[in-house]
Protein backbone atom coordinates (compact mmCIF):
# COMPACT_ATOMS: atom_id res chain seq x y z
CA UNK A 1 15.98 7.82 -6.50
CA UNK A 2 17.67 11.09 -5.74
CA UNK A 3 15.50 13.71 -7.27
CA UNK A 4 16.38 17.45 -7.91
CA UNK A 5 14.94 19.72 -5.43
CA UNK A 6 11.61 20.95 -7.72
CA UNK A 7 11.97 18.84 -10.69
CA UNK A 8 9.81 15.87 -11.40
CA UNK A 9 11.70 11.98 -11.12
CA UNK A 10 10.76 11.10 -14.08
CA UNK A 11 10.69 13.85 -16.51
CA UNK A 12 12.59 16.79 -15.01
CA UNK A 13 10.14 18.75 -15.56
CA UNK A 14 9.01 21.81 -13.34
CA UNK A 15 6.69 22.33 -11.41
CA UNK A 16 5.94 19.51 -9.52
CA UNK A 17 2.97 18.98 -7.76
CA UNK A 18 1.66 17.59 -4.32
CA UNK A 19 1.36 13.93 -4.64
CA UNK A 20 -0.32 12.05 -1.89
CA UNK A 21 1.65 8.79 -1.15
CA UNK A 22 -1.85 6.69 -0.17
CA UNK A 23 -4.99 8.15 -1.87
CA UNK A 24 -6.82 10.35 0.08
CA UNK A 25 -10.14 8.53 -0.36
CA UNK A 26 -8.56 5.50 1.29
CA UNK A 27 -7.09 7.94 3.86
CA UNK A 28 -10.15 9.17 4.96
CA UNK A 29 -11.34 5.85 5.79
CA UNK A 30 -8.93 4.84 8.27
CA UNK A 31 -9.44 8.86 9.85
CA UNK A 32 -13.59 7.40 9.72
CA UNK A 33 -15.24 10.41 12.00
CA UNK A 34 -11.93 12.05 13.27
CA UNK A 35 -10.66 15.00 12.11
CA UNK A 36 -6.96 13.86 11.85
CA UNK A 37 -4.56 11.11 11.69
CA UNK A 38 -1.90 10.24 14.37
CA UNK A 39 0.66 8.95 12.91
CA UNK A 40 3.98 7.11 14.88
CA UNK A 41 7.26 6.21 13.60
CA UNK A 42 9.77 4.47 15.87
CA UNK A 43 12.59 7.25 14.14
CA UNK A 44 11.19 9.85 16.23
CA UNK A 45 9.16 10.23 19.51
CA UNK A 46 6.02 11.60 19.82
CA UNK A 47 3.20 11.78 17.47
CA UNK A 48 2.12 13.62 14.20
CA UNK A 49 -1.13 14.71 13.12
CA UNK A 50 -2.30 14.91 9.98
CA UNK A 51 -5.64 14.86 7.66
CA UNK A 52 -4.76 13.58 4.41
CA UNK A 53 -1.35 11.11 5.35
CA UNK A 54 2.33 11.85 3.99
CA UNK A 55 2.96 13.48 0.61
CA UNK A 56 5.39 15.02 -1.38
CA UNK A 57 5.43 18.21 -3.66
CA UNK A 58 8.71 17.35 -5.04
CA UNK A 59 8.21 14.20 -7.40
CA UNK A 60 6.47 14.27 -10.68
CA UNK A 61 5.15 17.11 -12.73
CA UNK A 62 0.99 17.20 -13.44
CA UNK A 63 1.52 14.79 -16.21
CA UNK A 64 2.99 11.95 -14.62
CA UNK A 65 0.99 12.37 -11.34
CA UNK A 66 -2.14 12.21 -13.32
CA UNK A 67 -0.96 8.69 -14.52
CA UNK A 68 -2.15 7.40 -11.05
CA UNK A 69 -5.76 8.40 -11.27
CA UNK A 70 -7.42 5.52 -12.86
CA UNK A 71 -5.97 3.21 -10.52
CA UNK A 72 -6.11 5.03 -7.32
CA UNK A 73 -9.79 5.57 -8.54
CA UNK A 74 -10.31 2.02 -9.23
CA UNK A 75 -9.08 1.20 -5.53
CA UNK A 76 -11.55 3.29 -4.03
CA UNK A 77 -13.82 1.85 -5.39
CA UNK A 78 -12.67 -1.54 -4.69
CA UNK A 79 -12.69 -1.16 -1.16
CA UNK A 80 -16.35 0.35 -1.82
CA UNK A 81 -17.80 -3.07 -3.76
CA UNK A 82 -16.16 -5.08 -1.12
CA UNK A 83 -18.29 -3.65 1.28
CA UNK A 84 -21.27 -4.20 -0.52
CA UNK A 85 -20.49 -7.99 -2.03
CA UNK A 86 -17.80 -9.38 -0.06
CA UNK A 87 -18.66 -13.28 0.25
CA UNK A 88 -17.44 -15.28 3.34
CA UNK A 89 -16.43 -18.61 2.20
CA UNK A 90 -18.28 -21.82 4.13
CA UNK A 91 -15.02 -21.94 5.69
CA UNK A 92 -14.67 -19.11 7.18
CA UNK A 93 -11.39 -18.51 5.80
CA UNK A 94 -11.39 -16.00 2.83
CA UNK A 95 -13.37 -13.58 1.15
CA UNK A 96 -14.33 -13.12 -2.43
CA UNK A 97 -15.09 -9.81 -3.89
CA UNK A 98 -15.34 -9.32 -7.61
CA UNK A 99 -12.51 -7.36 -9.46
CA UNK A 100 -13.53 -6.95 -12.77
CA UNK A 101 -10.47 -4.56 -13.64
CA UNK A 102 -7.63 -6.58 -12.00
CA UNK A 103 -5.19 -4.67 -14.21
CA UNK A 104 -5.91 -1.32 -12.38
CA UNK A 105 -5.73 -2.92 -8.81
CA UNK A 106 -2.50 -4.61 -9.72
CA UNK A 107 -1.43 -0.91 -11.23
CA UNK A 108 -2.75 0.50 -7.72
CA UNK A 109 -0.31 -1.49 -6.34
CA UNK A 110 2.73 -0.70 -8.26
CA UNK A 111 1.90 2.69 -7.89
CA UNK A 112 1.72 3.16 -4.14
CA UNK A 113 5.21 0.77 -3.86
CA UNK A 114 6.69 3.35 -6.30
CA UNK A 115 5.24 6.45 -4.73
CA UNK A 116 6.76 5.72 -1.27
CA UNK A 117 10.45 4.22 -2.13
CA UNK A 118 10.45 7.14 -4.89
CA UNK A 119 9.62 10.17 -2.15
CA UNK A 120 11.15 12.15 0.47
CA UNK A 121 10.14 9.86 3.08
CA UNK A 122 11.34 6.59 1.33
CA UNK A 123 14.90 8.12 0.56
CA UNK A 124 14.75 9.28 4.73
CA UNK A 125 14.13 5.12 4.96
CA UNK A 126 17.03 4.23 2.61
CA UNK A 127 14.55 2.70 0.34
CA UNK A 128 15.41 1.28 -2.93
CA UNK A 129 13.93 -0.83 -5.80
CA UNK A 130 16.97 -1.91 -7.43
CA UNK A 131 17.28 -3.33 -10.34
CA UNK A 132 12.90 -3.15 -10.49
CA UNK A 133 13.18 0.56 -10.79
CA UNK A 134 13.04 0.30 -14.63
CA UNK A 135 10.17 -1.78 -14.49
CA UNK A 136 8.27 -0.56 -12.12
CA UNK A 137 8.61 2.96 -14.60
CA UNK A 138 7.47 1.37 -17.42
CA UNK A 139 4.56 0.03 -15.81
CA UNK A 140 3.25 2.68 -14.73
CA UNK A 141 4.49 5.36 -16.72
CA UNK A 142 4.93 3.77 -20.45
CA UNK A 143 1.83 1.50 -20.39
CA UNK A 144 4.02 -1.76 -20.17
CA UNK A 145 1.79 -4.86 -19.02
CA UNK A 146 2.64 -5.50 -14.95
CA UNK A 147 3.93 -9.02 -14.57
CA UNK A 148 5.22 -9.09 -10.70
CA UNK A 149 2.59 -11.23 -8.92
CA UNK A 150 0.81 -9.52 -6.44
CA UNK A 151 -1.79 -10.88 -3.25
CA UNK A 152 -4.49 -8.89 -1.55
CA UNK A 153 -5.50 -10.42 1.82
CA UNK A 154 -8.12 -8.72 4.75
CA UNK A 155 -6.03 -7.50 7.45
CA UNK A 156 -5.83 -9.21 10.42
CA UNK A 157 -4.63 -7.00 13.02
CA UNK A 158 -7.52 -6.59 16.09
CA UNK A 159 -7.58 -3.63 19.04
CA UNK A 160 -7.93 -5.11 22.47
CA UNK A 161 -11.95 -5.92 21.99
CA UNK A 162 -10.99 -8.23 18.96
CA UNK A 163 -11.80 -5.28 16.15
CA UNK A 164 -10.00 -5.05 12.74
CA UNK A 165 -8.21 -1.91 13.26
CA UNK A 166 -8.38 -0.26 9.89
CA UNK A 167 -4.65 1.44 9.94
CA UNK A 168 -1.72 2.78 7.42
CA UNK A 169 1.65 1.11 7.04
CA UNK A 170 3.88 2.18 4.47
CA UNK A 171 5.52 0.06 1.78
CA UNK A 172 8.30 -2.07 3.13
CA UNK A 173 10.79 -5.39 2.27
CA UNK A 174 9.87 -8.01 4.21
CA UNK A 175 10.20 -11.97 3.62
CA UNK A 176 6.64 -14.05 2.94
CA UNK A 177 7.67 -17.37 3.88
CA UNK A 178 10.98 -17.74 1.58
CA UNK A 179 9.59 -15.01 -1.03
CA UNK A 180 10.75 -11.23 -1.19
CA UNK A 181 7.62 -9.04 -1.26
CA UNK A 182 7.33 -5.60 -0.78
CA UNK A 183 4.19 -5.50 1.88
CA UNK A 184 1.53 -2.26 3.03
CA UNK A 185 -1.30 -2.30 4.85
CA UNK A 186 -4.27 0.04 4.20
CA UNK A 187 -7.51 0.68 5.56
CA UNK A 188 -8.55 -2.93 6.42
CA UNK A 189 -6.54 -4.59 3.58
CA UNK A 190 -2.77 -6.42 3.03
CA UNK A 191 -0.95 -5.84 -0.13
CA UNK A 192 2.41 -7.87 -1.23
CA UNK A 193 4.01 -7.79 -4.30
CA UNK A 194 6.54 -10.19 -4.88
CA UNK A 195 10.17 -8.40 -6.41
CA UNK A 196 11.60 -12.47 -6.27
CA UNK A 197 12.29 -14.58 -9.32
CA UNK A 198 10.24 -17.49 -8.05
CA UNK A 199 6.52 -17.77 -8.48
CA UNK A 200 4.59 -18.57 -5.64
CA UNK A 201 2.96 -21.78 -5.38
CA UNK A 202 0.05 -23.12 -8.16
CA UNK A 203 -2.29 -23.15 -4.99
CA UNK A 204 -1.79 -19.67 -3.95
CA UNK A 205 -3.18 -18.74 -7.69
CA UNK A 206 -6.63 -17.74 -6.49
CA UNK A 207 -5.53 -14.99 -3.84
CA UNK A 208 -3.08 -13.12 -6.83
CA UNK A 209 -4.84 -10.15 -7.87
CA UNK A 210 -2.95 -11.09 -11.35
CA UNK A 211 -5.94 -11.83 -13.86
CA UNK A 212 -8.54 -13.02 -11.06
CA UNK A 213 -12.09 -11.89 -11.22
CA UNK A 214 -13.35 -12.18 -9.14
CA UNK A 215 -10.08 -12.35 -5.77
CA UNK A 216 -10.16 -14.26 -2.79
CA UNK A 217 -8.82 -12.71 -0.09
CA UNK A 218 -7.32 -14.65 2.40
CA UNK A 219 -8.53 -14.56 6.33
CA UNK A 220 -5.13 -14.48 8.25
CA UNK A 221 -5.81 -15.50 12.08
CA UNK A 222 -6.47 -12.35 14.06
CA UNK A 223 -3.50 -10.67 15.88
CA UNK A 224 -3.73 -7.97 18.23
CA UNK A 225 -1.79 -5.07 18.02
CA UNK A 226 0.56 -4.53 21.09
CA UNK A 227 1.27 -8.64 19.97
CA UNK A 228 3.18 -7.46 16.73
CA UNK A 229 6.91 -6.79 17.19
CA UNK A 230 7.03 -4.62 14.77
CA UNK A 231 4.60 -1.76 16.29
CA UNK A 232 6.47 -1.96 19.79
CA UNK A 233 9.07 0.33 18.97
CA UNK A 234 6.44 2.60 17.45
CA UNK A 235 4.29 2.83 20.21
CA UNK A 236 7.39 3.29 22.66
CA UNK A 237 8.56 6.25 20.66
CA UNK A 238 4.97 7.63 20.29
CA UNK A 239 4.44 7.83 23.96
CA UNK A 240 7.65 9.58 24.62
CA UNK A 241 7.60 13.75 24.42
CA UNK A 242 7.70 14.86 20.59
């Protein structure tokens, strides 16, 4: 997704403009009361701070970052109704939440898999869509219906007191059971979107964001933090000198 230096990905157009890979709304969230982020990447030691996350002022013209808005809009407010109406099941096990626009939370979805592969820091990463690209584009720039199948589930990572910590991981390829999904994490919540010719199973139909109003979210046994294997090179780098 090589881009020229000032010219938007899509169009070509210039100027581009400074396109926030996670909303900032959602950002804020996970910053709560601080004034800044610390971010940690196990490609670099040390830490970076920052109020409003990564973004990139060399990807898409006004035009085709305004085709975002409705859905990062819609996700804010999401996260805002969950809050407020979020019912735990007698099991204990899931959530549901209504989502009476499940087109736009799908489309939020798309969106902030696109926005990170597509950037500076997703080229840095080596990321690539592949032969999705195209559809991913006409999705969400051409109005074509989104057809991947997509979950939401709460987050399940806990600090050392058994808290949700309420983080930021960027898009990446990962493997959900024998599925390909492209997974983030965001302020309290787990998105995967499947880029994998099989459908998931017919039981799994009431945690796909696809269609459902209202969602069950799914609750994943709790996992502390320093317990994931994919932080501990993060947190090694982030204590050595930047």
């Amino acid at each position: 997704m090589a881009n020229a230096k000032g010219r938007c990905v899509v169009c070509g157009a210039s100027p581009t403009v400074k396109v926030h890979l996670f909303p900032r709304a959602l950002i804020k969230r996970i910053r709560g009361d601080e004034k800044n982020l610390v971010e940690g990447s196990r490609h670099q030691p040390g830490i970076k701070i920052s109020q409003s996350g990564h973004w990139d002022d060399e990807l898409l013209c006004e035009a085709h970052e305004r085709a975002f808005a409705d859905a990062d809009d819609y996700a804010a407010r999401f996260w805002r109704r969950f809050e407020r109406q979020a019912r735990l099941s007698d099991t204990g096990n899931s959530y549901t939440v209504s989502n009476p626009r499940p087109d736009l939370l799908l489309r939020f979805v798309y969106a902030s898999v696109w926005r990170y592969v597509a950037s500076r820091e997703g080229s840095r990463h080596n990321l690539e869509l592949g032969p999705y690209r195209q559809q991913f584009e006409r999705v969400l720039f051409n109005g074509a219906p989104p057809i991947l199948q997509a979950l939401v589930s709460r987050s399940n990572i806990v600090d050392l007191r058994g808290k949700r910590i309420e983080i930021g991981v960027p898009p990446y390829r990962r493997k959900l059971l024998q599925w390909t999904v492209w997974h983030f994490s965001l302020a309290g919540f787990d998105f995967y979107l499947k880029t994998d010719q099989r459908s998931f199973p017919a039981d799994w139909e009431q945690f796909l964001i696809n269609g459902n109003d209202p969602v069950t979210l799914p609750l994943i046994d709790p996992l502390r933090f320093d317990s994931i294997p994919m932080f501990r090179p993060i947190f090694t780098q982030m204590l050595k000198a930047g």
